[in-house]
C-alpha atoms as a PDB file:
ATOM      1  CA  UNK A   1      -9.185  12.531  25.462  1.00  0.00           C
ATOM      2  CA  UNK A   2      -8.096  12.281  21.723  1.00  0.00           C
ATOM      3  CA  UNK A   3      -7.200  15.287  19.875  1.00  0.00           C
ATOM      4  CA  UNK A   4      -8.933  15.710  16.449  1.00  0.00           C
ATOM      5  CA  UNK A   5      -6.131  14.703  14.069  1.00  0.00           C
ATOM      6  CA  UNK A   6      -4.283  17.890  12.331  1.00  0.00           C
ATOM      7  CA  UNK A   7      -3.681  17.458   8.632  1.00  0.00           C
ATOM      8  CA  UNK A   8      -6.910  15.271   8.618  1.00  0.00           C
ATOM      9  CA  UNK A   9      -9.118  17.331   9.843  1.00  0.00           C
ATOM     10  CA  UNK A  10      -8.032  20.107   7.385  1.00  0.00           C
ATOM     11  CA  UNK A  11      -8.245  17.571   4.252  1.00  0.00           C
ATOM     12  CA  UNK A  12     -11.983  16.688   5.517  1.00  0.00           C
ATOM     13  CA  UNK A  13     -12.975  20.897   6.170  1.00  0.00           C
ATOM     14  CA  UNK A  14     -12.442  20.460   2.121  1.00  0.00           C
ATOM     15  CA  UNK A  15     -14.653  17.644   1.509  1.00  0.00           C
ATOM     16  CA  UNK A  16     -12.582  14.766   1.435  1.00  0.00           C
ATOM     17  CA  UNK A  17     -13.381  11.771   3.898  1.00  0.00           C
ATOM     18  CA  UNK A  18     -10.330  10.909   4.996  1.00  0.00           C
ATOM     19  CA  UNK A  19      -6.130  11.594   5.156  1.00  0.00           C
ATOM     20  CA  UNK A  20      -4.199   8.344   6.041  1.00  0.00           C
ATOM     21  CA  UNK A  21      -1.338   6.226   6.426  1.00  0.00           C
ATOM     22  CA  UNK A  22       0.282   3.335   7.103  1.00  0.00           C
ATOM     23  CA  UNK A  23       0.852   0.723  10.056  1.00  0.00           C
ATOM     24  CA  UNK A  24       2.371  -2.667  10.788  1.00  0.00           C
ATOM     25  CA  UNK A  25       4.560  -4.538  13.365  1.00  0.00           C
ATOM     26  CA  UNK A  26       7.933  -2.737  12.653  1.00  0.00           C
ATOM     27  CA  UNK A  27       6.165   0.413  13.131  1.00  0.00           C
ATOM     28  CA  UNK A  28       3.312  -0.725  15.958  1.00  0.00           C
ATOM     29  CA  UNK A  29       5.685  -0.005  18.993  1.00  0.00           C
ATOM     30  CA  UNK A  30       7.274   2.782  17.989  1.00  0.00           C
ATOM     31  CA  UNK A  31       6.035   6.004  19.542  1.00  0.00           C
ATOM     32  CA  UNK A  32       7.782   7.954  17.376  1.00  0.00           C
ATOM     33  CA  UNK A  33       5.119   6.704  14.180  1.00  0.00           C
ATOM     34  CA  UNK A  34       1.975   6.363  16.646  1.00  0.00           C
ATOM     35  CA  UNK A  35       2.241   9.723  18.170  1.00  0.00           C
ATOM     36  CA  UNK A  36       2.274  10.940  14.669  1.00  0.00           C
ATOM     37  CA  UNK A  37      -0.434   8.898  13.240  1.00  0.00           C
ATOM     38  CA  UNK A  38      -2.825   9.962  15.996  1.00  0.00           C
ATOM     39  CA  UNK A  39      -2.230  13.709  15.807  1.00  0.00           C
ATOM     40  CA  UNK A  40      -2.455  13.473  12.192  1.00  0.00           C
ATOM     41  CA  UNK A  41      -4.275  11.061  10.669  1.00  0.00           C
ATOM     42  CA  UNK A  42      -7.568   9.610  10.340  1.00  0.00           C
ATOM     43  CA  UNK A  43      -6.873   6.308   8.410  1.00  0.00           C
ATOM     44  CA  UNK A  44      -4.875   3.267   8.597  1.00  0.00           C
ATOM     45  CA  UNK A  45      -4.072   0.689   6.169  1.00  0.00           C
ATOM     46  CA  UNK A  46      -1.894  -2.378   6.581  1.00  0.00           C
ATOM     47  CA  UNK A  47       1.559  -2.197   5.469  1.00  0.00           C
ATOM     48  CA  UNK A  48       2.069  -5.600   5.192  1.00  0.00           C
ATOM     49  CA  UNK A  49       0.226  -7.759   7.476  1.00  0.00           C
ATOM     50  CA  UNK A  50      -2.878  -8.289   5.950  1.00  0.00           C
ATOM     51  CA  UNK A  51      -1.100  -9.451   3.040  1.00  0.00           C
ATOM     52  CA  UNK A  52      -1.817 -13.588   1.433  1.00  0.00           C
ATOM     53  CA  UNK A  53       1.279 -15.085   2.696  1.00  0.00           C
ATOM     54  CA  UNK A  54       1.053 -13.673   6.427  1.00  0.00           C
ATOM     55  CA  UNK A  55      -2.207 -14.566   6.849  1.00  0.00           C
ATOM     56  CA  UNK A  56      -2.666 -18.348   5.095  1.00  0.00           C
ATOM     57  CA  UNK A  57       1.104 -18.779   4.199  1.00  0.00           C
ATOM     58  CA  UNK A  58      -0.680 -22.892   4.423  1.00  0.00           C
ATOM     59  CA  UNK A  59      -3.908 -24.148   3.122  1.00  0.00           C
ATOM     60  CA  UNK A  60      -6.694 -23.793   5.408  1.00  0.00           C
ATOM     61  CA  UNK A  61      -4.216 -22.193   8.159  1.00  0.00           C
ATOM     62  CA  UNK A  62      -5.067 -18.803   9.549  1.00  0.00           C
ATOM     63  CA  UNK A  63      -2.898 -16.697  11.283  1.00  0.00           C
ATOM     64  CA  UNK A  64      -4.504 -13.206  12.073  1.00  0.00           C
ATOM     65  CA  UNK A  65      -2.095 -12.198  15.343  1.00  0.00           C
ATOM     66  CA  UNK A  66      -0.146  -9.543  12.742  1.00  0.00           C
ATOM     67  CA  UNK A  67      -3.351  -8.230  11.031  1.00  0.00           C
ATOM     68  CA  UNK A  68      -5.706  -7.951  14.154  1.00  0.00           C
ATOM     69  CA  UNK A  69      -2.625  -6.141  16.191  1.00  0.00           C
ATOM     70  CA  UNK A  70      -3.168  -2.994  13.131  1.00  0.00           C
ATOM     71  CA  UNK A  71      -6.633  -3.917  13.475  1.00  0.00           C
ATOM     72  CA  UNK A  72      -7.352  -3.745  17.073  1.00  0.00           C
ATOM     73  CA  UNK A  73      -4.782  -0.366  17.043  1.00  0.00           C
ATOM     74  CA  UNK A  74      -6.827   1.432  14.199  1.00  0.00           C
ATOM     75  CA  UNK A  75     -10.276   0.558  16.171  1.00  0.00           C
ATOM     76  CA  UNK A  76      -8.901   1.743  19.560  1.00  0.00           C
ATOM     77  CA  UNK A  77      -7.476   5.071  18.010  1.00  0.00           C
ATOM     78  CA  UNK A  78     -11.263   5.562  16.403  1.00  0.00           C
ATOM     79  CA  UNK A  79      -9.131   5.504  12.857  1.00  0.00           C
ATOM     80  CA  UNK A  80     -10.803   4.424   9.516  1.00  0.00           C
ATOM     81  CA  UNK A  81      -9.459   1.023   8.131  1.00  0.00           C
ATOM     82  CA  UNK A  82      -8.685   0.672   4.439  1.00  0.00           C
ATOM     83  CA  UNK A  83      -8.294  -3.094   3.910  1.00  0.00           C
ATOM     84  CA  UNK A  84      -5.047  -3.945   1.633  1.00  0.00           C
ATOM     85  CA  UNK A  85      -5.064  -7.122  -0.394  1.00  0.00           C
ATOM     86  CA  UNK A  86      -6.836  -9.633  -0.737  1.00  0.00           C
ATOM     87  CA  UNK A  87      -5.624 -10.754  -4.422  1.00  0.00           C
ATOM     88  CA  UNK A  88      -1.882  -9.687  -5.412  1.00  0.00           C
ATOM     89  CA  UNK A  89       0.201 -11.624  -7.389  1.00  0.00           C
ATOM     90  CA  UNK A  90       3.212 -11.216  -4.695  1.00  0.00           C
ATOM     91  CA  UNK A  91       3.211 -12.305  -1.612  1.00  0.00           C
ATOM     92  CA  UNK A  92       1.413 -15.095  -2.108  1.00  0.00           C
ATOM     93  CA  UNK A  93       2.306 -18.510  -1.047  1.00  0.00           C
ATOM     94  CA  UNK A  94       3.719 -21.535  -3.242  1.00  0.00           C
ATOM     95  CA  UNK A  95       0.731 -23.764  -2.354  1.00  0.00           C
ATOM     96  CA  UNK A  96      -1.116 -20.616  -4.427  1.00  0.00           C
ATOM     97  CA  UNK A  97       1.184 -20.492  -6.985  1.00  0.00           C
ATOM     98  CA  UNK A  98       0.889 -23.699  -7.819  1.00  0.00           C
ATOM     99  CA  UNK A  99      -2.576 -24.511  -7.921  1.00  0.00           C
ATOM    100  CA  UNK A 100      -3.507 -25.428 -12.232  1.00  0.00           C
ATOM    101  CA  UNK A 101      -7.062 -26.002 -11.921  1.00  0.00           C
ATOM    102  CA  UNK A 102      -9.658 -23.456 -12.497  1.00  0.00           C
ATOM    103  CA  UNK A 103     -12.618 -24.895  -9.824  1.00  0.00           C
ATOM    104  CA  UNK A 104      -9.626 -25.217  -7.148  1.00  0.00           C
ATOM    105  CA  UNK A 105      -8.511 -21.747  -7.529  1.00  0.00           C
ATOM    106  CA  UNK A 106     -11.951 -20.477  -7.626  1.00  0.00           C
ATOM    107  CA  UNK A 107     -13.007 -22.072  -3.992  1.00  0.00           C
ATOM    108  CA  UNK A 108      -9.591 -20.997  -2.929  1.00  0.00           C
ATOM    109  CA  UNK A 109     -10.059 -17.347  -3.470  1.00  0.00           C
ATOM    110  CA  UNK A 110     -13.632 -17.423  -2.233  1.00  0.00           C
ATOM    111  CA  UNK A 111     -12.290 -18.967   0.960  1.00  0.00           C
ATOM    112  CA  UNK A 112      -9.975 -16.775   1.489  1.00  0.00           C
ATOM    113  CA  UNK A 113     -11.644 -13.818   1.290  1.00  0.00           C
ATOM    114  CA  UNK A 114     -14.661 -15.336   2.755  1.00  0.00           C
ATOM    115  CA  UNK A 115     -11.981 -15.649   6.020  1.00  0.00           C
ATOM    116  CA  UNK A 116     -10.126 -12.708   5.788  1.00  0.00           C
ATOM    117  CA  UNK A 117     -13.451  -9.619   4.776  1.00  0.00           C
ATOM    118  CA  UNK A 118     -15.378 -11.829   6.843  1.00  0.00           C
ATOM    119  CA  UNK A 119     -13.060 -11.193   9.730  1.00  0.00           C
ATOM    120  CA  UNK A 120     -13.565  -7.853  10.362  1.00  0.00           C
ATOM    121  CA  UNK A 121     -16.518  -7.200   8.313  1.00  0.00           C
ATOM    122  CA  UNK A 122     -18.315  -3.941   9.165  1.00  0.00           C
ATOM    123  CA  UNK A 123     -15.272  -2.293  10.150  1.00  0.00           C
ATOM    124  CA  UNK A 124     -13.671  -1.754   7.488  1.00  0.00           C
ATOM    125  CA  UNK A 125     -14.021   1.335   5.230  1.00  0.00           C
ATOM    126  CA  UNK A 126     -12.363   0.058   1.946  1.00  0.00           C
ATOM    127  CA  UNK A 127     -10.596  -3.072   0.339  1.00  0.00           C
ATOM    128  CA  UNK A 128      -7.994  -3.506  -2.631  1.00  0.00           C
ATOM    129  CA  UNK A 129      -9.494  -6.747  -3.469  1.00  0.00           C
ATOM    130  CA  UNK A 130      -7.385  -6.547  -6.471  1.00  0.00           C
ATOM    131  CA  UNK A 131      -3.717  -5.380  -6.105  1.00  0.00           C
ATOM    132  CA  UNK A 132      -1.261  -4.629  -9.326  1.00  0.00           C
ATOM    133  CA  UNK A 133      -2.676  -6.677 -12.136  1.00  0.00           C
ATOM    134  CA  UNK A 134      -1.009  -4.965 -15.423  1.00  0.00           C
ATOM    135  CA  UNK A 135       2.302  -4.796 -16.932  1.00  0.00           C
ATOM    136  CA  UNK A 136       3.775  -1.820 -17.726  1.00  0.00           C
ATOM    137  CA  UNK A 137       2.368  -2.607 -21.412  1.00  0.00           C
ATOM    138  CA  UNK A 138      -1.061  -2.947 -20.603  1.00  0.00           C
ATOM    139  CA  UNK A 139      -1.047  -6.915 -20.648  1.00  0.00           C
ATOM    140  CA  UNK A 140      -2.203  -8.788 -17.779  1.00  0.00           C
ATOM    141  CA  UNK A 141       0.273  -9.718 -15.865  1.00  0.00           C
ATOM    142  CA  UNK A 142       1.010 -13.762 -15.671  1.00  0.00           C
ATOM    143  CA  UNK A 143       0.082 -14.727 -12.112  1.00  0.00           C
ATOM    144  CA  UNK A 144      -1.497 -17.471 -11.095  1.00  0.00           C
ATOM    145  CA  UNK A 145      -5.078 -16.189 -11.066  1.00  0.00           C
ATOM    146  CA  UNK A 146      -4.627 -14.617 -14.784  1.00  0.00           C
ATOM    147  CA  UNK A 147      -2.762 -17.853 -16.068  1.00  0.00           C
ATOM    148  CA  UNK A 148      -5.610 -20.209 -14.577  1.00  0.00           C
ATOM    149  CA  UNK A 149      -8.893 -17.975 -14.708  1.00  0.00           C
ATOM    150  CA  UNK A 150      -8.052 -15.154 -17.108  1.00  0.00           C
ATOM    151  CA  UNK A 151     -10.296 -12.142 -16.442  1.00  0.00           C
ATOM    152  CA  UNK A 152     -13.006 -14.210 -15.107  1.00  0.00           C
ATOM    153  CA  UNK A 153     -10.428 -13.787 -11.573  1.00  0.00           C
ATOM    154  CA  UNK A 154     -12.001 -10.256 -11.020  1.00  0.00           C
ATOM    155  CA  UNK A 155     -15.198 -11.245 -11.068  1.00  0.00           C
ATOM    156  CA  UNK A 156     -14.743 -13.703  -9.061  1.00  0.00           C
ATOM    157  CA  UNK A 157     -12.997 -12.128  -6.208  1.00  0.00           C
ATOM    158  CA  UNK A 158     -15.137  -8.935  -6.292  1.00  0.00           C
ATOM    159  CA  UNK A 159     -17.999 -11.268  -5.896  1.00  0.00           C
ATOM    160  CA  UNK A 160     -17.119 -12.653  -3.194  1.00  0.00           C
ATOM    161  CA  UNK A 161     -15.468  -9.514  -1.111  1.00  0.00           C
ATOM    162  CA  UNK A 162     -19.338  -8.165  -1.414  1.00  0.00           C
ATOM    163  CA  UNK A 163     -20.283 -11.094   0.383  1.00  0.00           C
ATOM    164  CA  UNK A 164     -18.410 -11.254   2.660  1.00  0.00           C
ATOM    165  CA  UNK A 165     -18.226  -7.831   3.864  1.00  0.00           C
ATOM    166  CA  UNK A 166     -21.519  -5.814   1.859  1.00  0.00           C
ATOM    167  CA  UNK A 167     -20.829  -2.378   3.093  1.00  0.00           C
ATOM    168  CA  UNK A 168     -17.091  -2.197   2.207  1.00  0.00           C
ATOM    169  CA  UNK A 169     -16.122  -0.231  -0.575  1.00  0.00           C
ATOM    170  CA  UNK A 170     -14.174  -2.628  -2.815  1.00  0.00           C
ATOM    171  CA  UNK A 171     -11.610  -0.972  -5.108  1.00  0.00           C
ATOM    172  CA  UNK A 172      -8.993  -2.001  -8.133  1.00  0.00           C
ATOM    173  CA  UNK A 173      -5.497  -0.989  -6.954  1.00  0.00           C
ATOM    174  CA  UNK A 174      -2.799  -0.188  -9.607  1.00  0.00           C
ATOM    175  CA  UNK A 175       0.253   1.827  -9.458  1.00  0.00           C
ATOM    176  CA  UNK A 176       1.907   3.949 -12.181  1.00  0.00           C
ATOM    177  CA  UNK A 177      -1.476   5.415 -13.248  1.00  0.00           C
ATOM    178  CA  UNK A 178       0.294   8.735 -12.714  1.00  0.00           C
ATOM    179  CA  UNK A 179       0.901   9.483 -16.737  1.00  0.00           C
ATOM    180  CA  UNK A 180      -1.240   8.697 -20.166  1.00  0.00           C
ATOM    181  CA  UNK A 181      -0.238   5.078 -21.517  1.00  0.00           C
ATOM    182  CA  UNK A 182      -0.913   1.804 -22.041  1.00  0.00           C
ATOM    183  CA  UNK A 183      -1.201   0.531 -18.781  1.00  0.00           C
ATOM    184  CA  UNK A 184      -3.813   3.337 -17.367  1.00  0.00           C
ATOM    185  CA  UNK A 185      -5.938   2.819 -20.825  1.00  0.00           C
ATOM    186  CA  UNK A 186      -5.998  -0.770 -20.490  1.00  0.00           C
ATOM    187  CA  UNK A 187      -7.501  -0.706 -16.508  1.00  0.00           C
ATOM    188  CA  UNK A 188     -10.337   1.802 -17.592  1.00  0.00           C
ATOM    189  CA  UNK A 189     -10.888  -0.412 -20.199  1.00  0.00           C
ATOM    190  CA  UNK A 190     -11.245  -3.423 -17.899  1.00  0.00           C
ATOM    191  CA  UNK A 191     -13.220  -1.295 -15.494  1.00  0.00           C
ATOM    192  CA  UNK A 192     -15.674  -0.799 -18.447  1.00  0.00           C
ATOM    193  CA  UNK A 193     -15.951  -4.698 -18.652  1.00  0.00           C
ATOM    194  CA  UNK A 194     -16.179  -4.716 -15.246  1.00  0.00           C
ATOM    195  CA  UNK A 195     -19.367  -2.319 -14.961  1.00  0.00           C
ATOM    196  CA  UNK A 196     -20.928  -4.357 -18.174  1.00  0.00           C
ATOM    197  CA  UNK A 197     -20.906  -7.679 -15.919  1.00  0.00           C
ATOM    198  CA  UNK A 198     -22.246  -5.983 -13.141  1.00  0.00           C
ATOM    199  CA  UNK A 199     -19.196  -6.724 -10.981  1.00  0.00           C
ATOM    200  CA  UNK A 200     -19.778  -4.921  -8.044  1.00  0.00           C
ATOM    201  CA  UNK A 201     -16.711  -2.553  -8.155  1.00  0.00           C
ATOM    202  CA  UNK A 202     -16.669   1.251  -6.306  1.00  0.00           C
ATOM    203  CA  UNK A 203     -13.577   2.664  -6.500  1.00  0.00           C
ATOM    204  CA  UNK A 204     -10.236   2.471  -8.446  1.00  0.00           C
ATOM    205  CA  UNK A 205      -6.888   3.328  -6.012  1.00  0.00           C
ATOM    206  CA  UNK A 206      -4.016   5.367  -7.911  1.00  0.00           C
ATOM    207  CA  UNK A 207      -1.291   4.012  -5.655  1.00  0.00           C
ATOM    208  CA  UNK A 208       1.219   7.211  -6.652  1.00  0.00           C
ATOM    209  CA  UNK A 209       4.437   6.117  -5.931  1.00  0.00           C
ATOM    210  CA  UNK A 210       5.946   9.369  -7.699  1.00  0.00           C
ATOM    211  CA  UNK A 211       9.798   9.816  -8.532  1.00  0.00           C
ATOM    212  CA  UNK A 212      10.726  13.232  -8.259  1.00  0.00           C
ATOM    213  CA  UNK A 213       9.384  15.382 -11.478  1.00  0.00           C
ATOM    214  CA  UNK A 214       7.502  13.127 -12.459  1.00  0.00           C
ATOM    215  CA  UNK A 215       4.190  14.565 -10.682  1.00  0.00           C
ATOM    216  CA  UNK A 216       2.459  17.053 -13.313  1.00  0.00           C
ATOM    217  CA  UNK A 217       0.549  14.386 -15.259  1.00  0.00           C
ATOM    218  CA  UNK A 218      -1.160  13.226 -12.040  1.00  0.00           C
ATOM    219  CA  UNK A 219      -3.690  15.830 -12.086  1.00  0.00           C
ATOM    220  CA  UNK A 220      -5.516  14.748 -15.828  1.00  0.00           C
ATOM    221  CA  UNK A 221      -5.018  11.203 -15.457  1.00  0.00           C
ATOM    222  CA  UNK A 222      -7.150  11.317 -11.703  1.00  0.00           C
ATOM    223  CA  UNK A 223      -9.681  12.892 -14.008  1.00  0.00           C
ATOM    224  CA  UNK A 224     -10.014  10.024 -16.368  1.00  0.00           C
ATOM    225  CA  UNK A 225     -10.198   7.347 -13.491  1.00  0.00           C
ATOM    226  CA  UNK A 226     -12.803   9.455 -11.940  1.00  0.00           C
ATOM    227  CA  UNK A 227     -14.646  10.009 -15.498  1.00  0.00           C
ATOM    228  CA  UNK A 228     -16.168   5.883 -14.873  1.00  0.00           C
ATOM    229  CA  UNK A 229     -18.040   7.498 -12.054  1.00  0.00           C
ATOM    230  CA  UNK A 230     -16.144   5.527  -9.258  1.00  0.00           C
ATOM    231  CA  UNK A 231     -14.947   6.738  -5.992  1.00  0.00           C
ATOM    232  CA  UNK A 232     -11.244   7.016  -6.708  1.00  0.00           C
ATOM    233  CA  UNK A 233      -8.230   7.350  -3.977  1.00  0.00           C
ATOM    234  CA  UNK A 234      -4.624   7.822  -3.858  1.00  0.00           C
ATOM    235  CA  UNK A 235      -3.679   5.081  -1.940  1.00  0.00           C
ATOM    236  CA  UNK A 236       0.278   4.768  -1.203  1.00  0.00           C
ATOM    237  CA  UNK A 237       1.335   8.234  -1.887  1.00  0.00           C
ATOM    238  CA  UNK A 238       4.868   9.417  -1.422  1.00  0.00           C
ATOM    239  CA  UNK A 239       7.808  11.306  -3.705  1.00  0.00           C
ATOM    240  CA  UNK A 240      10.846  10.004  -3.798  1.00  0.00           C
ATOM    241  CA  UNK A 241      14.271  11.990  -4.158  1.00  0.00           C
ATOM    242  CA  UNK A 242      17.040  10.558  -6.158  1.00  0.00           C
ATOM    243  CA  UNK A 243      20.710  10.879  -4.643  1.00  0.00           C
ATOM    244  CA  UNK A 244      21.734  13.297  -3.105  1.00  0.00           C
ATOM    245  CA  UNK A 245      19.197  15.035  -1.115  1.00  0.00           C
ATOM    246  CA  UNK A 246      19.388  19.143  -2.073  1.00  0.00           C
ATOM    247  CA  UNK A 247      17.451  21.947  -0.328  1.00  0.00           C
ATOM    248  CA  UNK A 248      16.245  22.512  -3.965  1.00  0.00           C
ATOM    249  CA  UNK A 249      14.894  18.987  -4.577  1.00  0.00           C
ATOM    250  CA  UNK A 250      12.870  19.166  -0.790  1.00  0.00           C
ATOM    251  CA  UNK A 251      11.333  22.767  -2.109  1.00  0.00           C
ATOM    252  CA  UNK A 252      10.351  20.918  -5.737  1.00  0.00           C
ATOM    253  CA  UNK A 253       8.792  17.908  -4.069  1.00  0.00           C
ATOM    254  CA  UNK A 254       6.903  19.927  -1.449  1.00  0.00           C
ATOM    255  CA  UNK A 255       5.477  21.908  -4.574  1.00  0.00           C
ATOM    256  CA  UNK A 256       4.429  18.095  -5.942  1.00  0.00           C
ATOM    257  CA  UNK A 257       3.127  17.240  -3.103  1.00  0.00           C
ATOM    258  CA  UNK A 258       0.977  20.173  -3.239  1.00  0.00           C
ATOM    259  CA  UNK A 259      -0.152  19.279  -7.193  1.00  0.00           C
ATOM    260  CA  UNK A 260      -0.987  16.169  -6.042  1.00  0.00           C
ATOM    261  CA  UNK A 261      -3.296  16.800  -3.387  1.00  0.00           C
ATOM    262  CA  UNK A 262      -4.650  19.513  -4.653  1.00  0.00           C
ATOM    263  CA  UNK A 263      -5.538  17.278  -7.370  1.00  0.00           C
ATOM    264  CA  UNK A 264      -8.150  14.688  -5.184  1.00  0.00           C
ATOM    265  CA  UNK A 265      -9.186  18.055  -3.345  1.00  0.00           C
ATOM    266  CA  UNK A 266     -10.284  19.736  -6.722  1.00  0.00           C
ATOM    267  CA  UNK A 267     -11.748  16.224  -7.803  1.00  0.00           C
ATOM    268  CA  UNK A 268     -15.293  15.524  -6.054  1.00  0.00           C
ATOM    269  CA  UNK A 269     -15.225  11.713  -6.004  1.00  0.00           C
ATOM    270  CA  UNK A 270     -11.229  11.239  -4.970  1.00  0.00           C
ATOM    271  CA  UNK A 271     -12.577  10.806  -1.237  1.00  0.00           C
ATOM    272  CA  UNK A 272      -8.668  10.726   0.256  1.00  0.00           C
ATOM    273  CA  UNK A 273      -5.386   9.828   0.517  1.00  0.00           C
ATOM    274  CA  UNK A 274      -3.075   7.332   2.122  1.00  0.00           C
ATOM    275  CA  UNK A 275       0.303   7.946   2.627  1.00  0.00           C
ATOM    276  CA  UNK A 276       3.140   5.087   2.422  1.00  0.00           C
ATOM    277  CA  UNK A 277       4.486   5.944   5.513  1.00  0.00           C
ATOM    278  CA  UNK A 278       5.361   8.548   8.562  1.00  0.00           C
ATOM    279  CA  UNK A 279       9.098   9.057   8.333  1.00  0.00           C
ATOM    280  CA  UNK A 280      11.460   9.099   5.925  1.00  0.00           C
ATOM    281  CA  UNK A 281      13.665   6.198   8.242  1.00  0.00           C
ATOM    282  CA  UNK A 282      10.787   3.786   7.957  1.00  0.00           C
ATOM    283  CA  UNK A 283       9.872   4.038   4.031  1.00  0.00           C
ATOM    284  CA  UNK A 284      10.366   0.877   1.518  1.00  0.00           C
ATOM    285  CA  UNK A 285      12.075   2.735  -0.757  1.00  0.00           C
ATOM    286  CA  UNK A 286      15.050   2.675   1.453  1.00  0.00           C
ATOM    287  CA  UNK A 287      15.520  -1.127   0.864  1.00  0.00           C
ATOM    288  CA  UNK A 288      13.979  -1.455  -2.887  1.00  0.00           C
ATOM    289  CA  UNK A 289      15.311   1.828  -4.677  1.00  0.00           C
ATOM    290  CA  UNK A 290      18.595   2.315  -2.689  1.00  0.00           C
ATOM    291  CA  UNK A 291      19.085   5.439  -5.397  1.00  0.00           C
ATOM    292  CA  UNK A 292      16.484   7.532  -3.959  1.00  0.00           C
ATOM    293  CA  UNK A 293      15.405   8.591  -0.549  1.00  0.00           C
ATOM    294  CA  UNK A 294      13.593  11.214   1.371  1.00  0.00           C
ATOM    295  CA  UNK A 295       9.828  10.379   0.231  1.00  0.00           C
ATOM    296  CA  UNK A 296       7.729  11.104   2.966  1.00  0.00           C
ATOM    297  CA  UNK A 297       6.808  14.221   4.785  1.00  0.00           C
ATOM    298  CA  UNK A 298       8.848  13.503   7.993  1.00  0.00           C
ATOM    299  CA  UNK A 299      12.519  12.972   7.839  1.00  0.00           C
ATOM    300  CA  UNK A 300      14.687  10.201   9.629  1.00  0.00           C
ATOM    301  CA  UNK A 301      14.672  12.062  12.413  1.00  0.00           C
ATOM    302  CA  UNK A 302      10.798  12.322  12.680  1.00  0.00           C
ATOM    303  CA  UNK A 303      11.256  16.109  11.890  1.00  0.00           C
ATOM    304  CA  UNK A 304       9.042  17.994   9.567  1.00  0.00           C
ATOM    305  CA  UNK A 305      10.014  18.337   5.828  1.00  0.00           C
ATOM    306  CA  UNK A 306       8.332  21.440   3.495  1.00  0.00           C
ATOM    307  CA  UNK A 307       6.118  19.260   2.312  1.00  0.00           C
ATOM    308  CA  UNK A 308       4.706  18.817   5.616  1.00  0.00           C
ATOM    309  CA  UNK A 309       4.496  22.741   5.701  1.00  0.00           C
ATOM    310  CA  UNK A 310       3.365  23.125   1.788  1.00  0.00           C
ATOM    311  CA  UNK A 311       0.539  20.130   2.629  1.00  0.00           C
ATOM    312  CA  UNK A 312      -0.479  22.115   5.992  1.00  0.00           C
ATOM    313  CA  UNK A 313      -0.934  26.020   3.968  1.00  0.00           C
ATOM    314  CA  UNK A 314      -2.826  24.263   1.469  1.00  0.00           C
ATOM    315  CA  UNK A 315      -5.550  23.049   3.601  1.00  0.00           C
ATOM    316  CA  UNK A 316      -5.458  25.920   5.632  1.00  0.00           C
END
């Protein structure tokens, strides 16, 4: 008999649909995480598996074993499945890359996501069928599918992620929409195009990877994504520390924490949150910002921070 998860349950009693986190092979086997995720969670997305390059790293060649094994986990644990990407401009494979030709790279995303939605159509909740495509500048960023199909790339793979999986929610995924700028002006102003076509879009994901103080603009920019009527998300939440750790920095980013959820809470169309990861051992940042540390809600030793205990009082 499975326990109703903790911190989820709480962040549904307000409304929201669903509090989540992360999953993949390095984390699959390790009690430590799984415990965890079932006592407190209620969704699952991907960390990595589910990504271009694991799954058709050749043309035409399929390899599911990595994303069915978070798959078959979330399904067997009765967790809700958020579906993370199908177009990113990393982690995709040089065949990709390389492609010049606009009808090519057309029939190449359809496949794809004709293979990969199809898949597990009907199970899942929500996709980033776009991942990360603006520059800090608001430009587009110079990927493949930008430098071969220019904007016509969103249409196309929104298109097809409807058909191949109808009920899904499909979503725009961007990070640094945490402050007012170029780069959060320019994706509401592509979401406007976007709604013009008729593109079927639903929801734009605010992937709030936060540095330490910089949290307090989070609040009015959620506003603005959820002023185009979408469902909107925070999708790979976590606050990281820079070096050293102090008592005082844990109390400041258990107070962000707070701001921040409290923020989708107050906000009737943010519908939840995903957080990048269990325990503090586990998180990218380790590897990719080697000055900063500490960003999750469970330390290295699977222990609970005060933002665990801030996040738990304000859903009480």
């Amino acid at each position: 008999m499975t326990s109703t998860p903790f911190l989820h349950a709480r962040f549904k009693s307000k409304g929201k649909l669903y509090l989540g986190n992360i999953l993949d092979g390095n984390t699959l086997h390790d009690t430590s995480i799984t415990n965890v995720l079932k006592s407190e969670f209620g969704s699952i997305t991907a960390e990595y598996s589910w990504k271009w390059n694991r799954i058709q790293p050749k043309e035409g060649e399929f390899h599911f074993e990595g994303a069915d094994a978070v798959f078959d986990w979330a399904v067997a644990n009765k967790k809700l499945i958020r579906g993370h990407t199908l177009i990113w401009h990393q982690n995709i494979p040089e065949w990709v890359n390389a492609i010049t030709d606009k009808t090519k790279l057309t029939e190449v995303i359809q496949e794809h996501i004709r293979q990969v939605a199809g898949r597990y159509k009907g199970h899942v909740y929500a996709w980033d069928v776009v991942n990360e495509p603006f520059e800090e500048d608001g430009h587009f960023r110079n990927s493949v599918f930008w430098r071969v199909l220019k904007e016509d790339f969103f249409d196309i793979a929104f298109r097809a992620a409807r058909e191949a999986d109808p009920d899904a929610k499909l979503y725009l995924n961007e990070y640094n929409l945490d402050y007012a700028g170029p780069k959060i002006d320019a994706l509401l102003a592509l979401v406007g195009r976007l709604q013009k076509r008729g593109v079927p879009i639903d929801g734009i994901g605010s992937q709030a990877h936060l540095t330490l103080g910089k949290a307090e603009g989070v609040p009015a920019q959620l506003l603005r994504l959820a002023a185009t009527g979408l469902d909107i998300a925070l999708t790979e939440l976590d606050i990281r520390i820079p070096r050293p750790v102090t008592e005082a920095k844990l109390m400041q980013q258990q107070a962000e924490y707070e701001l921040v959820v409290k923020a989708c809470v107050d906000i009737p169309n943010c519908m939840g949150i995903t957080l990048w990861g269990v325990s503090d051992r586990n998180s990218w940042v380790n590897a990719t910002l080697p000055q900063f540390e500490s960003p999750l809600l469970w330390d290295k030793d699977y222990k609970r921070k005060a933002a665990y205990r801030g996040l738990e009082a304000l859903l009480a």
